[in-house]
N, C-alpha and C. Protein backbone atom coordinates (compact mmCIF):
# COMPACT_ATOMS: atom_id res chain seq x y z
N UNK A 1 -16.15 -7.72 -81.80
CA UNK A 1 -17.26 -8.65 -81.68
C UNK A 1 -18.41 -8.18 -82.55
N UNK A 2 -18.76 -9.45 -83.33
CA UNK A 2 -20.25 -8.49 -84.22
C UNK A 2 -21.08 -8.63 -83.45
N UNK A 3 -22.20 -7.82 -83.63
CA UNK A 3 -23.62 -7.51 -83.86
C UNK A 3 -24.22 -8.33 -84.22
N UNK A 4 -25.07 -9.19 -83.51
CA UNK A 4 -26.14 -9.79 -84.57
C UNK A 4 -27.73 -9.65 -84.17
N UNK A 5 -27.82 -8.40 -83.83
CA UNK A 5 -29.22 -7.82 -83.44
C UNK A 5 -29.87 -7.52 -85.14
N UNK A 6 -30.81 -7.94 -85.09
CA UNK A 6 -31.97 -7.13 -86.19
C UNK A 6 -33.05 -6.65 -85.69
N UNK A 7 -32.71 -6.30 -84.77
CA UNK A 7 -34.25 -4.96 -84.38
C UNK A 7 -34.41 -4.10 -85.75
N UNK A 8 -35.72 -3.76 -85.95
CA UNK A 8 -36.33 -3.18 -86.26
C UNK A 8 -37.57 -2.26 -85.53
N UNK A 9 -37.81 -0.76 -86.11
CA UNK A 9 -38.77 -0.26 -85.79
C UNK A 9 -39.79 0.53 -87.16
N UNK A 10 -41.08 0.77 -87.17
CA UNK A 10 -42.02 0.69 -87.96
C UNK A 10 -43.02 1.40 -87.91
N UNK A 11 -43.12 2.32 -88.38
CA UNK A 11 -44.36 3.13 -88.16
C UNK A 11 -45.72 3.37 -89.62
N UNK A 12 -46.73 3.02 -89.25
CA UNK A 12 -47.25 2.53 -90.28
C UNK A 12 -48.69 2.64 -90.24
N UNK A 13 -49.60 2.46 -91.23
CA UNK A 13 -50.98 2.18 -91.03
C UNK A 13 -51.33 0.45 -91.65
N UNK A 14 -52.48 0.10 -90.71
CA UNK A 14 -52.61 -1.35 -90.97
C UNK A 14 -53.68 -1.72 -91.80
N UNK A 15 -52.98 -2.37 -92.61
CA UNK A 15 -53.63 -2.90 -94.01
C UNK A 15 -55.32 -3.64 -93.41
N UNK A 16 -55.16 -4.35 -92.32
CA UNK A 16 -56.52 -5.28 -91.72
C UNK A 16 -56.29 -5.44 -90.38
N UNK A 17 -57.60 -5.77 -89.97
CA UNK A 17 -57.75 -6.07 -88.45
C UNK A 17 -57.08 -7.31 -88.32
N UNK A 18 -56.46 -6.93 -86.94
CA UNK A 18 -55.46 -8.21 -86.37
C UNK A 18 -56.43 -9.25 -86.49
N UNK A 19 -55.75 -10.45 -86.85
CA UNK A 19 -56.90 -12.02 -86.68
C UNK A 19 -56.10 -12.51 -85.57
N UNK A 20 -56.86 -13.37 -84.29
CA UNK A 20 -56.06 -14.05 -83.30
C UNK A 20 -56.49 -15.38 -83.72
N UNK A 21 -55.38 -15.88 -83.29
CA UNK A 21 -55.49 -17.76 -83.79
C UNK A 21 -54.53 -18.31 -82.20
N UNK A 22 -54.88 -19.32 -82.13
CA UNK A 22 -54.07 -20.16 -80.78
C UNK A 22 -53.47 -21.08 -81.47
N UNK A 23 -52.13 -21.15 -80.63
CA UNK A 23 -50.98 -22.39 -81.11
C UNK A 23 -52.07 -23.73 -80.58
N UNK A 24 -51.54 -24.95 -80.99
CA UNK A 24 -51.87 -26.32 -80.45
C UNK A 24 -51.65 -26.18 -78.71
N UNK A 25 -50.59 -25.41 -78.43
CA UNK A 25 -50.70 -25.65 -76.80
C UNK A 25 -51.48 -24.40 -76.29
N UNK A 26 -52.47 -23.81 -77.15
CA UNK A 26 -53.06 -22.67 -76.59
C UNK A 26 -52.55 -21.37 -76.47
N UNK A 27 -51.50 -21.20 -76.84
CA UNK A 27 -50.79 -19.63 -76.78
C UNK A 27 -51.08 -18.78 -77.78
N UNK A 28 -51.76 -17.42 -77.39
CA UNK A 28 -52.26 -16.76 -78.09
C UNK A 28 -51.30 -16.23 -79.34
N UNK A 29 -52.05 -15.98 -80.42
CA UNK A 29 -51.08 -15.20 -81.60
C UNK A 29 -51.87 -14.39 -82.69
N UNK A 30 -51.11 -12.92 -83.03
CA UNK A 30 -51.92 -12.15 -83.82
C UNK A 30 -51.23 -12.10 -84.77
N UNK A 31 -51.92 -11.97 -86.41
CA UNK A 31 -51.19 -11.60 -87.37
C UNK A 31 -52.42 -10.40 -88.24
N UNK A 32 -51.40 -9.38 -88.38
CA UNK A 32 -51.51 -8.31 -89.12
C UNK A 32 -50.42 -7.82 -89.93
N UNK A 33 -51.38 -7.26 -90.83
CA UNK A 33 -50.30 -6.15 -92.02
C UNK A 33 -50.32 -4.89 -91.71
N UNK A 34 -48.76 -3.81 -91.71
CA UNK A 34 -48.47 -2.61 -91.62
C UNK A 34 -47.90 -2.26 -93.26
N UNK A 35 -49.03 -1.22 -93.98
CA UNK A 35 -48.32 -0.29 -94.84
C UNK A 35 -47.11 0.60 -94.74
N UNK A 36 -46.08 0.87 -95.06
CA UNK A 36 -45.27 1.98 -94.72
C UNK A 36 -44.99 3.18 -95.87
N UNK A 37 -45.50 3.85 -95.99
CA UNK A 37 -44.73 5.09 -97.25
C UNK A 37 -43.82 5.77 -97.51
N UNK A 38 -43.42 6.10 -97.94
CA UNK A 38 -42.09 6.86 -98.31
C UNK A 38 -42.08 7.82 -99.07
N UNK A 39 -41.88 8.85 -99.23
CA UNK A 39 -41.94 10.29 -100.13
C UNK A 39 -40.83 10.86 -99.85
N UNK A 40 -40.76 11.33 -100.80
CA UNK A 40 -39.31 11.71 -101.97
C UNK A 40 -39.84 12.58 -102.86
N UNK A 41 -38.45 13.78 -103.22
CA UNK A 41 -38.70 14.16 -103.98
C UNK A 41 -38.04 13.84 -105.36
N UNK A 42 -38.37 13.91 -106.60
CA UNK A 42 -37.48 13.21 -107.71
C UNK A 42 -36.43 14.41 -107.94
N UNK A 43 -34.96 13.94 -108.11
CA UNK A 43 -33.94 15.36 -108.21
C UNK A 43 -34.15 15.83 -109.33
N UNK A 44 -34.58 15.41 -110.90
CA UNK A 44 -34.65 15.27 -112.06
C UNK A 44 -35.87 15.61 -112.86
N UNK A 45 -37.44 15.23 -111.84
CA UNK A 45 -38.06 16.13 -112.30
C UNK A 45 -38.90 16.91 -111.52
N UNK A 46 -38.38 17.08 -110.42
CA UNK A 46 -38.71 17.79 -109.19
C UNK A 46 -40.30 17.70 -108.73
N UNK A 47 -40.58 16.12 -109.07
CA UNK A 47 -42.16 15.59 -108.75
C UNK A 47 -41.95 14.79 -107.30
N UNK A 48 -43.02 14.77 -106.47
CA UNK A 48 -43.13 14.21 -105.85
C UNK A 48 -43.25 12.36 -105.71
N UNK A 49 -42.54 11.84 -105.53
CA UNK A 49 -42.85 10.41 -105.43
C UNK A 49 -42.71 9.10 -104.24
N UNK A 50 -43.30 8.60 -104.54
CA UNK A 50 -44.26 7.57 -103.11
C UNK A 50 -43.53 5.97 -103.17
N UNK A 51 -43.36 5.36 -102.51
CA UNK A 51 -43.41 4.04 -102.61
C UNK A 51 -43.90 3.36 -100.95
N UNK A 52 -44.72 2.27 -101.60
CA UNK A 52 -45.78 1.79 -100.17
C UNK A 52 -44.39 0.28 -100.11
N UNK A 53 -44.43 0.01 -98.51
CA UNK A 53 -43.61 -1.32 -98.49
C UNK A 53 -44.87 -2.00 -97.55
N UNK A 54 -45.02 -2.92 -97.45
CA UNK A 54 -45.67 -4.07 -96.68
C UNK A 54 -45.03 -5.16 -96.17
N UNK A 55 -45.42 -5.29 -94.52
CA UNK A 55 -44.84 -5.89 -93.72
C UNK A 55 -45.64 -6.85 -93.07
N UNK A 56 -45.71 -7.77 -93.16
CA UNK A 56 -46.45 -8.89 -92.24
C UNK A 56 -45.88 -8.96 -90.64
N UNK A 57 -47.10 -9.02 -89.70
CA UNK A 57 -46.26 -8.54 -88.33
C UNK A 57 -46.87 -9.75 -87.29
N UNK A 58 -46.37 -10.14 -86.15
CA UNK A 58 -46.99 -11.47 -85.63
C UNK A 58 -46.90 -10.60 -84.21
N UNK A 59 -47.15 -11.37 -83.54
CA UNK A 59 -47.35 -10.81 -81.97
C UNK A 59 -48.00 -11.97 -81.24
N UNK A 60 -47.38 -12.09 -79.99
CA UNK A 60 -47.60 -13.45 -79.29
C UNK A 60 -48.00 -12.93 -77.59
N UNK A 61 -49.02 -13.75 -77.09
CA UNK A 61 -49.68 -13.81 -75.85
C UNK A 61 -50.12 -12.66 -75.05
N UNK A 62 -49.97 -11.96 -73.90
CA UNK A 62 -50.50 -10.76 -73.71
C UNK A 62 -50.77 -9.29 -74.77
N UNK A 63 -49.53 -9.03 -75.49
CA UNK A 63 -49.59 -8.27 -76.51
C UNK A 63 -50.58 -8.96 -77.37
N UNK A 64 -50.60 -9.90 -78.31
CA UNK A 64 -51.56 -10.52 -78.95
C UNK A 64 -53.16 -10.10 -78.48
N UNK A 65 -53.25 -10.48 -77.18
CA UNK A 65 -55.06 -10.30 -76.95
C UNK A 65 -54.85 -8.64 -76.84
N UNK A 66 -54.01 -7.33 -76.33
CA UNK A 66 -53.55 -6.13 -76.13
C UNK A 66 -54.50 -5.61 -77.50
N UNK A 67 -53.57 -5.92 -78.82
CA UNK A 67 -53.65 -5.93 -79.56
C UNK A 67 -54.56 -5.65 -80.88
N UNK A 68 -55.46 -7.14 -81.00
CA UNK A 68 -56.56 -7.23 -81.28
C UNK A 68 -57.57 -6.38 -80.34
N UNK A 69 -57.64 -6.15 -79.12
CA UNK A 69 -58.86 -5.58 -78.16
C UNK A 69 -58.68 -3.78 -78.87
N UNK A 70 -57.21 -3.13 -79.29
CA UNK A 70 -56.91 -2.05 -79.31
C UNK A 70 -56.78 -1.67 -80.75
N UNK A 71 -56.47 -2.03 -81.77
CA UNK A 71 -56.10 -2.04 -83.06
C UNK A 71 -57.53 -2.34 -84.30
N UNK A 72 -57.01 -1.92 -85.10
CA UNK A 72 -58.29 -2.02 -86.15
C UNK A 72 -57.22 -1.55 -87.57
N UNK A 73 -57.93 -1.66 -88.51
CA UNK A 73 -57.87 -1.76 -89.98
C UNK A 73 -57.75 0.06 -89.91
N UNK A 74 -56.46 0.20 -90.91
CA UNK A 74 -56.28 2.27 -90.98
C UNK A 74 -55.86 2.60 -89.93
N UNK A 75 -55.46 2.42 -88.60
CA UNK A 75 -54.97 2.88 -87.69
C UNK A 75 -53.46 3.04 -87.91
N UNK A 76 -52.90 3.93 -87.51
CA UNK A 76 -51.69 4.33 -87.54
C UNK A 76 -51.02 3.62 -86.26
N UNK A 77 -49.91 2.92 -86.46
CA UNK A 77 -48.98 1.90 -85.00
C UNK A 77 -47.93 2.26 -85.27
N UNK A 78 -47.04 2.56 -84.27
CA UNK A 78 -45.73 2.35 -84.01
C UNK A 78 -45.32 0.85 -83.62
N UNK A 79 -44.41 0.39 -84.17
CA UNK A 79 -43.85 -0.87 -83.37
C UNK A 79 -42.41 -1.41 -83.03
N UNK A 80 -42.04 -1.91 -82.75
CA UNK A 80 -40.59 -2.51 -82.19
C UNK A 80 -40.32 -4.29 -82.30
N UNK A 81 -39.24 -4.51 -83.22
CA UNK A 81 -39.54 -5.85 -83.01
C UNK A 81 -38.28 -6.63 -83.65
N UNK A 82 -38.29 -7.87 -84.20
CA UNK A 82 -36.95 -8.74 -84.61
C UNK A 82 -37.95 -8.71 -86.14
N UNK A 83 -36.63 -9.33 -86.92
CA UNK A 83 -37.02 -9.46 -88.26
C UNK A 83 -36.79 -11.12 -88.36
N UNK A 84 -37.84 -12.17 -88.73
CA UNK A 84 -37.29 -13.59 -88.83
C UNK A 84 -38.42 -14.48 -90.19
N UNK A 85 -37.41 -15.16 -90.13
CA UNK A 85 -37.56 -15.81 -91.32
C UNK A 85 -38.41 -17.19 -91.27
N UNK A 86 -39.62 -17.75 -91.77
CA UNK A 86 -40.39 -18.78 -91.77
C UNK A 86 -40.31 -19.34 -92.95
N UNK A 87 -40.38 -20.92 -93.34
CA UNK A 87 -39.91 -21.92 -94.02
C UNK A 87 -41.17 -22.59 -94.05
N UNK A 88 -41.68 -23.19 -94.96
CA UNK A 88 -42.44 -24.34 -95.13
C UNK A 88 -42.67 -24.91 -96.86
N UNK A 89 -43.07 -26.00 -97.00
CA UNK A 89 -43.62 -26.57 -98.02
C UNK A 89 -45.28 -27.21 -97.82
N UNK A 90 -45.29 -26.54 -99.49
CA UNK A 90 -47.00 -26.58 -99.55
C UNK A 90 -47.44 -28.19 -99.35
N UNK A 91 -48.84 -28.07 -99.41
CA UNK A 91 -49.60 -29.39 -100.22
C UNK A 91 -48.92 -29.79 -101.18
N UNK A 92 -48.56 -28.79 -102.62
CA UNK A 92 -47.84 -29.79 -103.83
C UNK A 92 -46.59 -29.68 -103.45
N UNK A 93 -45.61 -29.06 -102.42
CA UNK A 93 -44.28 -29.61 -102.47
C UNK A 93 -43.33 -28.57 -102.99
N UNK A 94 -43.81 -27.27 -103.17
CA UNK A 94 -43.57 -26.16 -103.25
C UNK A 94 -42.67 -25.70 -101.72
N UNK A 95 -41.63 -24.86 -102.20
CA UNK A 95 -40.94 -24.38 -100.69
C UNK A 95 -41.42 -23.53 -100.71
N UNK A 96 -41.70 -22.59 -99.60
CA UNK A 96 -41.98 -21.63 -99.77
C UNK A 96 -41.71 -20.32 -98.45
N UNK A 97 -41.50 -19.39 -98.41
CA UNK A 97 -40.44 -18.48 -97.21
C UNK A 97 -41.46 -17.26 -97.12
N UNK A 98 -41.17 -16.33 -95.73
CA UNK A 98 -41.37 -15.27 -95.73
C UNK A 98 -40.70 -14.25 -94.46
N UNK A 99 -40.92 -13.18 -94.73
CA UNK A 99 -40.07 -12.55 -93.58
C UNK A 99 -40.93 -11.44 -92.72
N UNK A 100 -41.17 -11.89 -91.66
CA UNK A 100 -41.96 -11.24 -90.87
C UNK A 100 -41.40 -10.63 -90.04
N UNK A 101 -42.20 -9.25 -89.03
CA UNK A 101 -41.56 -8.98 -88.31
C UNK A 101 -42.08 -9.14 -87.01
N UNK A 102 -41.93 -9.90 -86.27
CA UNK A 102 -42.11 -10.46 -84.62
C UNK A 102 -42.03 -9.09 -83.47
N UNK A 103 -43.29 -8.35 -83.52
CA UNK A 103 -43.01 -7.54 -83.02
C UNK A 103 -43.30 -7.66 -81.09
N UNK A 104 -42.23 -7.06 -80.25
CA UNK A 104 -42.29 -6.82 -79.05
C UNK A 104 -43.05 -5.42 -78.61
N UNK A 105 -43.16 -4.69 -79.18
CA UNK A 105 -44.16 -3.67 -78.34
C UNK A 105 -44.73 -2.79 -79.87
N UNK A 106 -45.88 -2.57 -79.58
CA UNK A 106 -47.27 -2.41 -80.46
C UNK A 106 -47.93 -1.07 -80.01
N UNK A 107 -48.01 0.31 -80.34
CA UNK A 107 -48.86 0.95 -79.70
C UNK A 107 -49.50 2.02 -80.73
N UNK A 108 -50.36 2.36 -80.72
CA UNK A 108 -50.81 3.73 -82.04
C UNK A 108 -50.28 4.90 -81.95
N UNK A 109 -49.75 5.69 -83.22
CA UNK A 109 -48.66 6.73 -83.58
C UNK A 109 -49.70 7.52 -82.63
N UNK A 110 -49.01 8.47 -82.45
CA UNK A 110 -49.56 9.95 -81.79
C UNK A 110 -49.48 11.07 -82.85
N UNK A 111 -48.65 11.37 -83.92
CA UNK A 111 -49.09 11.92 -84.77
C UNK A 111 -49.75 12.68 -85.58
N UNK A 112 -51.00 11.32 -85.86
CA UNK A 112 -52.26 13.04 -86.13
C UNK A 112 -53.34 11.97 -84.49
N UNK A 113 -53.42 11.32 -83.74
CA UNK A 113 -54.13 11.20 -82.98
C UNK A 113 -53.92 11.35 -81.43
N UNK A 114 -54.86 11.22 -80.76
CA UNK A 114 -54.46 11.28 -79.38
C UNK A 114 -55.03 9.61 -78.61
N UNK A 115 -54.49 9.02 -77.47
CA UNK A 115 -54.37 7.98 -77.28
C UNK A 115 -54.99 8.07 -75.38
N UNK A 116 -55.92 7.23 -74.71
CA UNK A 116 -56.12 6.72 -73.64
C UNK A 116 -56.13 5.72 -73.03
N UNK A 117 -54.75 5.38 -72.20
CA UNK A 117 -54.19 4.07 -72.40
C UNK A 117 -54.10 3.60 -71.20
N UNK A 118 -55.03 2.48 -71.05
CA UNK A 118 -55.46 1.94 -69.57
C UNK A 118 -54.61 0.12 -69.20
N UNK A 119 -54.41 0.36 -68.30
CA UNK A 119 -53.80 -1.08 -67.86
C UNK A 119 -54.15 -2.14 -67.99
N UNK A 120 -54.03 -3.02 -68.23
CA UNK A 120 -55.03 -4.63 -67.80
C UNK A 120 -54.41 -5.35 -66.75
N UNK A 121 -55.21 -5.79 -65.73
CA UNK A 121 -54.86 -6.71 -64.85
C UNK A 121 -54.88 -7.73 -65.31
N UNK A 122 -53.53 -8.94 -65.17
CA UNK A 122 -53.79 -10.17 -66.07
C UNK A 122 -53.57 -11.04 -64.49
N UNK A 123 -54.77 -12.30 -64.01
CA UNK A 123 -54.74 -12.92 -62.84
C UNK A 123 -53.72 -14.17 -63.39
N UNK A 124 -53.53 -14.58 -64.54
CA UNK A 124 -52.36 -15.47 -64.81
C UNK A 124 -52.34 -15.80 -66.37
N UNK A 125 -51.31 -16.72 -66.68
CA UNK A 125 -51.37 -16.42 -67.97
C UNK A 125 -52.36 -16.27 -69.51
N UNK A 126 -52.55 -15.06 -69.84
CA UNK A 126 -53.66 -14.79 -70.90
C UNK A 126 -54.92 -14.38 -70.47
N UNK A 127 -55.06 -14.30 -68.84
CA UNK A 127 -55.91 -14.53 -68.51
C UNK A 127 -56.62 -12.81 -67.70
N UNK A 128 -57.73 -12.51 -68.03
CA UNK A 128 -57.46 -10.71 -67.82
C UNK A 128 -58.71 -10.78 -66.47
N UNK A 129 -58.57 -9.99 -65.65
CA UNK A 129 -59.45 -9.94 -64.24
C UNK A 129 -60.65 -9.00 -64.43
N UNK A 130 -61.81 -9.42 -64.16
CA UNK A 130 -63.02 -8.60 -64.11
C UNK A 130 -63.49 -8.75 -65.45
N UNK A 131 -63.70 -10.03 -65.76
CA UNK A 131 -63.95 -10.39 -67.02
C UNK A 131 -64.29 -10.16 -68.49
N UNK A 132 -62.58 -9.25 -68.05
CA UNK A 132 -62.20 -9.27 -69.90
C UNK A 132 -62.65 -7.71 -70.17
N UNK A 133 -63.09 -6.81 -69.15
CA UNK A 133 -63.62 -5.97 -69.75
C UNK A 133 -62.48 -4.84 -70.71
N UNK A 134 -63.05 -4.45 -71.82
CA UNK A 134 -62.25 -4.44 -72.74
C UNK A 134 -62.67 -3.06 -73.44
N UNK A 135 -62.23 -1.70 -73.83
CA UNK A 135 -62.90 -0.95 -74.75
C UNK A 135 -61.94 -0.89 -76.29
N UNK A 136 -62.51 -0.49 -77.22
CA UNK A 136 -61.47 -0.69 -78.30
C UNK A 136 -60.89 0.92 -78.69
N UNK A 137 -59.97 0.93 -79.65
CA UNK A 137 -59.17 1.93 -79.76
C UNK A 137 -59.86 2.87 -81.01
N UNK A 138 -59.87 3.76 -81.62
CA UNK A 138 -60.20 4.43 -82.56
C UNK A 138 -59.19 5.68 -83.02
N UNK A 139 -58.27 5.54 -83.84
CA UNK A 139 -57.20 6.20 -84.30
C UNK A 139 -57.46 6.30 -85.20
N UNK A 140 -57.43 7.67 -86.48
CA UNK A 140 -57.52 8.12 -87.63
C UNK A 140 -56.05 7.50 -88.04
N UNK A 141 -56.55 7.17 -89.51
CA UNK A 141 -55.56 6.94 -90.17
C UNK A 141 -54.28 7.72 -90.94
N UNK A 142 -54.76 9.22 -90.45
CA UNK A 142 -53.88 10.22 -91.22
C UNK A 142 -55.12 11.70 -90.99
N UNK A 143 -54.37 12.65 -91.60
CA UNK A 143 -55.20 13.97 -92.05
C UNK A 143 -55.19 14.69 -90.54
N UNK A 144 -54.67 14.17 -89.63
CA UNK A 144 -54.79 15.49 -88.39
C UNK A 144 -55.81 15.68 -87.71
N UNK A 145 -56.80 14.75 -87.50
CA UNK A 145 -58.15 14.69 -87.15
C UNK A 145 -57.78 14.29 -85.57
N UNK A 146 -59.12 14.84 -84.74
CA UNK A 146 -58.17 14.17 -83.57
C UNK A 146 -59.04 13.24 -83.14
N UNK A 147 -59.28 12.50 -82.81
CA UNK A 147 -59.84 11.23 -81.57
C UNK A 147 -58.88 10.69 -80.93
N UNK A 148 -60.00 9.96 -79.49
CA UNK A 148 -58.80 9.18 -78.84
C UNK A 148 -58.91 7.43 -78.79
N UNK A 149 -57.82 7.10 -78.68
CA UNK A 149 -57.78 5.73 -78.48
C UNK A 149 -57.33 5.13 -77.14
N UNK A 150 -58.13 4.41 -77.15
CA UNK A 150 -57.82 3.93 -75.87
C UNK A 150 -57.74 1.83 -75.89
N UNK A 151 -56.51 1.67 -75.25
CA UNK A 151 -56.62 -0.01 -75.30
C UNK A 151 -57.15 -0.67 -73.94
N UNK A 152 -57.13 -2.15 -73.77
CA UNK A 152 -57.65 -2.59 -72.98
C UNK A 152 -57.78 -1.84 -71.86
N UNK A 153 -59.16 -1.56 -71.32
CA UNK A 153 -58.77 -1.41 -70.03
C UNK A 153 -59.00 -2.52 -68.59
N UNK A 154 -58.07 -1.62 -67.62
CA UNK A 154 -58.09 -2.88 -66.29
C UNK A 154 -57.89 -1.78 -65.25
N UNK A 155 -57.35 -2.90 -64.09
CA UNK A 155 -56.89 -2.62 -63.21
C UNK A 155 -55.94 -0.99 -62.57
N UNK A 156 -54.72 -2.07 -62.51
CA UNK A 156 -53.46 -1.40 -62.22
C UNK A 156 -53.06 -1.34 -60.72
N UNK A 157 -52.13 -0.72 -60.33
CA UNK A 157 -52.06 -0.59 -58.93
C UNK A 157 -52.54 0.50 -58.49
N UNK A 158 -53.44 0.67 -57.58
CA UNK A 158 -54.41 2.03 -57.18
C UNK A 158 -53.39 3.10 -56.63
N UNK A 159 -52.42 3.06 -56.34
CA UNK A 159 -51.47 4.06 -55.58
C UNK A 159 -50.76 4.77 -56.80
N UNK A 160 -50.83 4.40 -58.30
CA UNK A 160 -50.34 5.18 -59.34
C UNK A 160 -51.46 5.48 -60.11
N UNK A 161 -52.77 4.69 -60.08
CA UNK A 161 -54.18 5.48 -60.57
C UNK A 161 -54.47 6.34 -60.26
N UNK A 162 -54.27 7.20 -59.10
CA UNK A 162 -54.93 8.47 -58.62
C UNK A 162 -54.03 9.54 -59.16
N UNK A 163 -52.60 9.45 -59.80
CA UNK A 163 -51.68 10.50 -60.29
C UNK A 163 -52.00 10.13 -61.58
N UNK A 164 -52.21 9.01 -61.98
CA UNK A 164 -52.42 8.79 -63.73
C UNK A 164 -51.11 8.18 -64.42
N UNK A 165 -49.93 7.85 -63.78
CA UNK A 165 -48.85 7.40 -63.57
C UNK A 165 -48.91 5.92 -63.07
N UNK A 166 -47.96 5.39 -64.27
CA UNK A 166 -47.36 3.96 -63.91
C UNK A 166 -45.94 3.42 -63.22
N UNK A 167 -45.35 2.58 -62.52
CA UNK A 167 -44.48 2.45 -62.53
C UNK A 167 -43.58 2.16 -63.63
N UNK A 168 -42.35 2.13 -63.50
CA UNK A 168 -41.48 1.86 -64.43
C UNK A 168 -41.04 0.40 -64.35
């Protein structure tokens, strides 16, 4: 039986701050760019060499607002997600394609930073309790520096707040 999974995973720094936009029926959506690098050494002239790839990345409804509240421009992310393909034609009639990656879980490398990562209570859909309160994340983009990041914070269930522990 084949396979027809295309997961992908991605670790990267982001080209720009997530922009959120809403579908026509209101469902939240983020789009950002992840740089990725690559280093190599050349066998031939024993130089070091680089190549950057760029990935366009989408993210939909809780993750989406997650996201934007936690993420910024140079931050280093790990992510997890499908690879899919979008179709359209322009104004003049031009086709035109691209391949994004639809990511399911979003969080900043640990790497060179350290991370403080708080829950959100959501009372229903999109919708976050104690209105919205929100701090943003601050992750170096590289060099070993340390700060912490921290994403939305909320709630949670008080019986795993006092150990610092979530359920599974």
């Amino acid at each position: 039986m084949a396979n027809n999974s295309n997961a992908i995973t991605v670790a990267g720094n982001l080209t720009r701050d997530p922009e959120m936009r809403y579908t026509a029926s209101g469902k939240q959506t983020t789009n950002f760019s992840v740089a990725v690098n690559r280093s190599w050494r050349n066998q031939q002239s024993n130089e070091w060499e680089e190549r950057t790839s760029f990935f366009n990345v989408v993210t939909w409804g809780n993750l989406a607002e997650n996201v934007v509240a936690s993420l910024h421009k140079g931050m280093r992310v790990v992510l997890t997600g499908r690879l899919e393909q979008r179709s359209w034609e322009t104004e003049q009639g031009e086709k035109r394609s691209v391949v994004e990656i639809v990511a399911e879980e979003v969080g900043p490398s640990l790497v060179f930073a350290t991370a403080d990562v708080h829950r959100v209570e959501r009372s229903g859909p999109g919708e976050t309790r104690g209105g919205g309160d929100r701090s943003t994340a601050s992750v170096p983009a590289g060099g070993g520096e340390r700060s912490t990041a921290s994403v939305p914070a909320g709630g949670g269930d008080p019986s795993y707040d006092q150990y610092g522990e979530e359920p599974f």
